[in-house]
N, C-alpha and C. Protein backbone atom coordinates (compact mmCIF):
# COMPACT_ATOMS: atom_id res chain seq x y z
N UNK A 1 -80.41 20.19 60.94
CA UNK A 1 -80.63 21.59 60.65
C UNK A 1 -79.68 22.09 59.57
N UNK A 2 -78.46 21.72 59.98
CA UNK A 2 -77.65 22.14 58.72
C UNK A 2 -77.68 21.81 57.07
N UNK A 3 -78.43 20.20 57.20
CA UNK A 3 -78.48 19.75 56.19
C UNK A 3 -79.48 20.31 55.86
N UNK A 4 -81.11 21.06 56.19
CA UNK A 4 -81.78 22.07 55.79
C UNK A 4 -81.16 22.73 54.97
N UNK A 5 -80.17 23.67 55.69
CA UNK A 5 -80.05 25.11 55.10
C UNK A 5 -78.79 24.28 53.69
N UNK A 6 -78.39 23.58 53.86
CA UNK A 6 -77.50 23.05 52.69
C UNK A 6 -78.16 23.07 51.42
N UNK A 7 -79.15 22.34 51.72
CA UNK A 7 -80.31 21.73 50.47
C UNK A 7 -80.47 23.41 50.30
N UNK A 8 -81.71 23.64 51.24
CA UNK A 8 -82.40 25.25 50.73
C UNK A 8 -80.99 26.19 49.96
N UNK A 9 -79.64 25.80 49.98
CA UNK A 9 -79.00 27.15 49.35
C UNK A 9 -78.59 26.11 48.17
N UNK A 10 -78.75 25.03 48.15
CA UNK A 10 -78.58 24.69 46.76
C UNK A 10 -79.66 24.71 45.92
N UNK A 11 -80.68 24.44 46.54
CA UNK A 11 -82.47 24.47 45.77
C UNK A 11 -82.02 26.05 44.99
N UNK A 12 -81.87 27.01 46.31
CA UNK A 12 -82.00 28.98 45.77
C UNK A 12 -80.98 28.51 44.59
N UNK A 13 -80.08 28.18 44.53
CA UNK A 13 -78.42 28.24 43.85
C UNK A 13 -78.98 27.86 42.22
N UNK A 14 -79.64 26.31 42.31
CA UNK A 14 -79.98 25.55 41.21
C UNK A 14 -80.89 26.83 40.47
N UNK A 15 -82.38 27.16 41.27
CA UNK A 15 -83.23 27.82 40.42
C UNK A 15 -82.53 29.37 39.94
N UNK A 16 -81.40 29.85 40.97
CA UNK A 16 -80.81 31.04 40.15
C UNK A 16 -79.97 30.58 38.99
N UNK A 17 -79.68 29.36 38.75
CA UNK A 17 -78.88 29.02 37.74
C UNK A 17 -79.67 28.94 36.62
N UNK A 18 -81.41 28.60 36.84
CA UNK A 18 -82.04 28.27 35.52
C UNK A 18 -82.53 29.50 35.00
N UNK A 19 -82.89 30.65 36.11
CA UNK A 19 -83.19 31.47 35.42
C UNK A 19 -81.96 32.49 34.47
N UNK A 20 -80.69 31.98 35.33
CA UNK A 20 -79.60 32.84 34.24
C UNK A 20 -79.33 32.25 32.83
N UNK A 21 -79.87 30.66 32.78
CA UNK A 21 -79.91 30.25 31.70
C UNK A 21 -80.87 30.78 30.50
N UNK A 22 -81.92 30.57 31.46
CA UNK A 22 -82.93 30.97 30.83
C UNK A 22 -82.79 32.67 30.05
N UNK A 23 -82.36 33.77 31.14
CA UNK A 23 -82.06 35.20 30.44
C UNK A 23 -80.95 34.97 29.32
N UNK A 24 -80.23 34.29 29.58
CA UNK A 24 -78.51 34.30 28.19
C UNK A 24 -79.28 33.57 27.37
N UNK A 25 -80.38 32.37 27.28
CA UNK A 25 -80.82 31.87 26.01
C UNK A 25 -81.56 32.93 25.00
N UNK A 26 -82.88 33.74 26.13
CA UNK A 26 -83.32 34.80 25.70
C UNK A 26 -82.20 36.20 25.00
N UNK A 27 -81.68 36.17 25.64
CA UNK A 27 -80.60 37.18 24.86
C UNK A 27 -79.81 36.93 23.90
N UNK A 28 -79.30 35.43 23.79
CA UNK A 28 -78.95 34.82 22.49
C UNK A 28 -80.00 34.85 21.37
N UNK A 29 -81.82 34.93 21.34
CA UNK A 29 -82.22 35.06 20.65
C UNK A 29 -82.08 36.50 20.19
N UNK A 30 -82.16 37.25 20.83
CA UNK A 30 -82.14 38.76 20.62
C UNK A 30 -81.50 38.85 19.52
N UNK A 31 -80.40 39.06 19.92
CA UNK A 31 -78.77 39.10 18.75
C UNK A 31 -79.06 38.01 17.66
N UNK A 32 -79.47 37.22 17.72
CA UNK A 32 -79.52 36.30 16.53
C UNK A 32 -80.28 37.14 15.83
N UNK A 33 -81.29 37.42 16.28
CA UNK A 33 -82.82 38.24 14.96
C UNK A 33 -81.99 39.71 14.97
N UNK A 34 -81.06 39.94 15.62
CA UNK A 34 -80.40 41.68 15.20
C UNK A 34 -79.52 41.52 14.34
N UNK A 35 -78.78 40.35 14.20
CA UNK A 35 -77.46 40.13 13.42
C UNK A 35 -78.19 39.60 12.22
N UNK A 36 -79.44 38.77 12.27
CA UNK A 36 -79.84 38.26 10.77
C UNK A 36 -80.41 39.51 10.14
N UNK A 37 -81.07 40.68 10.78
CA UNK A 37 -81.46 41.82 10.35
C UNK A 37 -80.58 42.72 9.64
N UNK A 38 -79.20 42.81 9.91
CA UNK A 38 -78.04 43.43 9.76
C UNK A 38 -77.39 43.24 8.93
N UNK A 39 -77.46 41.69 8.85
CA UNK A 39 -77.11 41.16 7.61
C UNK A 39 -78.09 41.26 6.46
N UNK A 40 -79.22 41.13 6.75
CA UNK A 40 -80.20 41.71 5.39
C UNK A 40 -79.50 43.09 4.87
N UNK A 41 -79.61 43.87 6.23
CA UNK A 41 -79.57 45.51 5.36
C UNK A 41 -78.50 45.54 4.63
N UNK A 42 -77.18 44.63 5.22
CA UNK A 42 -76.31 44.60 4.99
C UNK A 42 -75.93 44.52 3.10
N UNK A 43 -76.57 43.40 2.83
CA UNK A 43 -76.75 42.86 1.25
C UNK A 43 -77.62 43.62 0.94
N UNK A 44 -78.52 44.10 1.21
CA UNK A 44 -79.43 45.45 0.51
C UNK A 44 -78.72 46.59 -0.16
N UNK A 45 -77.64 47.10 1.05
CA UNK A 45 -76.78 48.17 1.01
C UNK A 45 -75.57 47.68 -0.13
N UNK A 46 -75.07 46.58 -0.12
CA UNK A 46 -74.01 45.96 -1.08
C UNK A 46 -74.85 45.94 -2.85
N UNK A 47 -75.72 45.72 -3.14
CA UNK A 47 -76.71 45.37 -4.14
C UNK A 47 -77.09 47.13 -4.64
N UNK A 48 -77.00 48.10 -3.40
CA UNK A 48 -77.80 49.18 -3.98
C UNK A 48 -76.03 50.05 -4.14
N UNK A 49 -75.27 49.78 -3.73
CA UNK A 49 -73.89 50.20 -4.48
C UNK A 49 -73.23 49.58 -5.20
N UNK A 50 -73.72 48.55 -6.02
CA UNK A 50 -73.26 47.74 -7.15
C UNK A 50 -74.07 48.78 -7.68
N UNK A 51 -75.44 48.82 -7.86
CA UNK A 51 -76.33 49.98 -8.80
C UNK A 51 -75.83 50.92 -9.06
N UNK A 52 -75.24 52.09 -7.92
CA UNK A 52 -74.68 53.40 -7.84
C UNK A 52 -73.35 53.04 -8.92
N UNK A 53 -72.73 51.77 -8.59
CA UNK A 53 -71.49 52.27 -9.55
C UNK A 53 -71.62 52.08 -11.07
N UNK A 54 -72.79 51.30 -11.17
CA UNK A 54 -72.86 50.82 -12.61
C UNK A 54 -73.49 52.24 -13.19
N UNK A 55 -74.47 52.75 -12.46
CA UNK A 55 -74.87 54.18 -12.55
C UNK A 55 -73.14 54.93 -13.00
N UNK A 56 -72.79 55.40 -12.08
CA UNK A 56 -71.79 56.25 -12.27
C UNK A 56 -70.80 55.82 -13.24
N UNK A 57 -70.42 54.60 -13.42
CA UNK A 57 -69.97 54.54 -15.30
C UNK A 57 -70.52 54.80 -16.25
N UNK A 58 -71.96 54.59 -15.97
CA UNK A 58 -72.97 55.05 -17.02
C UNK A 58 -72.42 56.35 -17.60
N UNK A 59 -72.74 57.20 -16.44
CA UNK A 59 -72.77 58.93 -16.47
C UNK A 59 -71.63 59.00 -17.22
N UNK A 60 -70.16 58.57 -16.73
CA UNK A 60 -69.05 59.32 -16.77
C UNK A 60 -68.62 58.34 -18.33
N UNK A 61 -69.00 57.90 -18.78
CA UNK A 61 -68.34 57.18 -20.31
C UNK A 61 -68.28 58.76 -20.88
N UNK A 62 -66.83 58.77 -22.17
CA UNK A 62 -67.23 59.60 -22.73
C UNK A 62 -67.50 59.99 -23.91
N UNK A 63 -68.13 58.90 -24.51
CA UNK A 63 -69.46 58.95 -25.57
C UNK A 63 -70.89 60.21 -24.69
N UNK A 64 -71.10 59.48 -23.52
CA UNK A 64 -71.67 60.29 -23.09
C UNK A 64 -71.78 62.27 -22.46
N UNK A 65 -70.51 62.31 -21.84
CA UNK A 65 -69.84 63.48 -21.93
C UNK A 65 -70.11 63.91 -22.80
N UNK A 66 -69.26 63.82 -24.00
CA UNK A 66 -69.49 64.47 -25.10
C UNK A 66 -70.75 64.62 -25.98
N UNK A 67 -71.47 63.80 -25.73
CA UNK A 67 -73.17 63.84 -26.08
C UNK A 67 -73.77 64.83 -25.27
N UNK A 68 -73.99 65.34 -23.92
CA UNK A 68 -73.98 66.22 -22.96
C UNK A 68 -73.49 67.69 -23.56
N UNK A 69 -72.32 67.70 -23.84
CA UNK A 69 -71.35 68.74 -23.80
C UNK A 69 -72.08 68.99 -25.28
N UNK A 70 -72.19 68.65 -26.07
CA UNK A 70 -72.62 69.59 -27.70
C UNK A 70 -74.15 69.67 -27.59
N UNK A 71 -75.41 68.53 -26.57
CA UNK A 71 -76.70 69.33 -26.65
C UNK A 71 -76.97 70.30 -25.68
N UNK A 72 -76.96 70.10 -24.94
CA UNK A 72 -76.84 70.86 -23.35
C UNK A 72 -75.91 72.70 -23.01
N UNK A 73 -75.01 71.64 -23.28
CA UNK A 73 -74.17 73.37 -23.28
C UNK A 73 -73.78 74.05 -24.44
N UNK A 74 -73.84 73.36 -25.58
CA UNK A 74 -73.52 74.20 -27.06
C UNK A 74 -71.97 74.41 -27.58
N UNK A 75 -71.56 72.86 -26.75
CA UNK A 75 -69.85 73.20 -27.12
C UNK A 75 -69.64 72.02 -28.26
N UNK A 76 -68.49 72.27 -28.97
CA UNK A 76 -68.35 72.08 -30.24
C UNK A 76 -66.51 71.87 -30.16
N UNK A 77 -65.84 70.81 -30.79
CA UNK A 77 -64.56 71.45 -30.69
C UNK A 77 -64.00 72.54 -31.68
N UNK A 78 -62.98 73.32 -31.32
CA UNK A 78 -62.52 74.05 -31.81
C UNK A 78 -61.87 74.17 -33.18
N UNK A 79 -62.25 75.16 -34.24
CA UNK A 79 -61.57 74.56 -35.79
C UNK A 79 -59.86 74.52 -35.87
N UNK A 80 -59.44 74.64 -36.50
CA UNK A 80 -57.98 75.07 -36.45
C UNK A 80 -57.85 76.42 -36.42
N UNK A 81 -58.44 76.78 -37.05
CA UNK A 81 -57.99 79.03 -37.12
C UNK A 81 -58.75 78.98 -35.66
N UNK A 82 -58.93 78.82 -34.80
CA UNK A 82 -59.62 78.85 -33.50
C UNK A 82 -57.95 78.38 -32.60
N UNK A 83 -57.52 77.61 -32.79
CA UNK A 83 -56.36 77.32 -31.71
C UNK A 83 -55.76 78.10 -31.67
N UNK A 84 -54.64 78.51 -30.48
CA UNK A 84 -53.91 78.92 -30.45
C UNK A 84 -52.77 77.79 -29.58
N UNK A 85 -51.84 78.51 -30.21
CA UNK A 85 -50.51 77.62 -28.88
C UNK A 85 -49.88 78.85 -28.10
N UNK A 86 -50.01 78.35 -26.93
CA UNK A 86 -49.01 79.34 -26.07
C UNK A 86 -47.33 78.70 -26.10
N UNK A 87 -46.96 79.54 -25.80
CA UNK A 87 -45.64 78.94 -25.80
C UNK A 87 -44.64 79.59 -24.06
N UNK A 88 -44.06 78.40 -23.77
CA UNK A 88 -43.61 79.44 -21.92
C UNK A 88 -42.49 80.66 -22.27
């Protein structure tokens, strides 16, 4: 009788062991396809702020500025009879 119930709690023991295998393999896939996903966006996001900065040197050169600044707003630099110096 005892050797019954020995077996039967190792039989229960074994098949709870396969199915915990079985859930941590399944959940190891999970995270694998979330982390390879993550890592996509990841290099998406790295690639689309290489753009932004090459953008934003673009803008800020100042060939450009100053191309801006005399069609756009109508500025011009100043002649000499136009300066003044302050003095403290």
């Amino acid at each position: 009788m005892t050797l019954r119930i020995i077996l039967a709690v190792l039989v229960v023991a074994n098949v709870l062991s396969a199915i915990g295998i079985a859930h941590a393999r399944h959940q190891h896939r999970q995270f694998y396809v979330e982390l390879t996903r993550l890592e996509r966006a990841r290099d998406e996001l790295n690639i689309e702020f290489g753009r932004l900065q090459l953008e934003q040197a673009t803008w800020a050169e100042s060939n450009r500025i100053d191309q801006v600044a005399r069609q756009r707003l109508g500025m011009r630099f100043p002649g000499t009879d136009e300066i003044v110096v302050v003095r403290p």
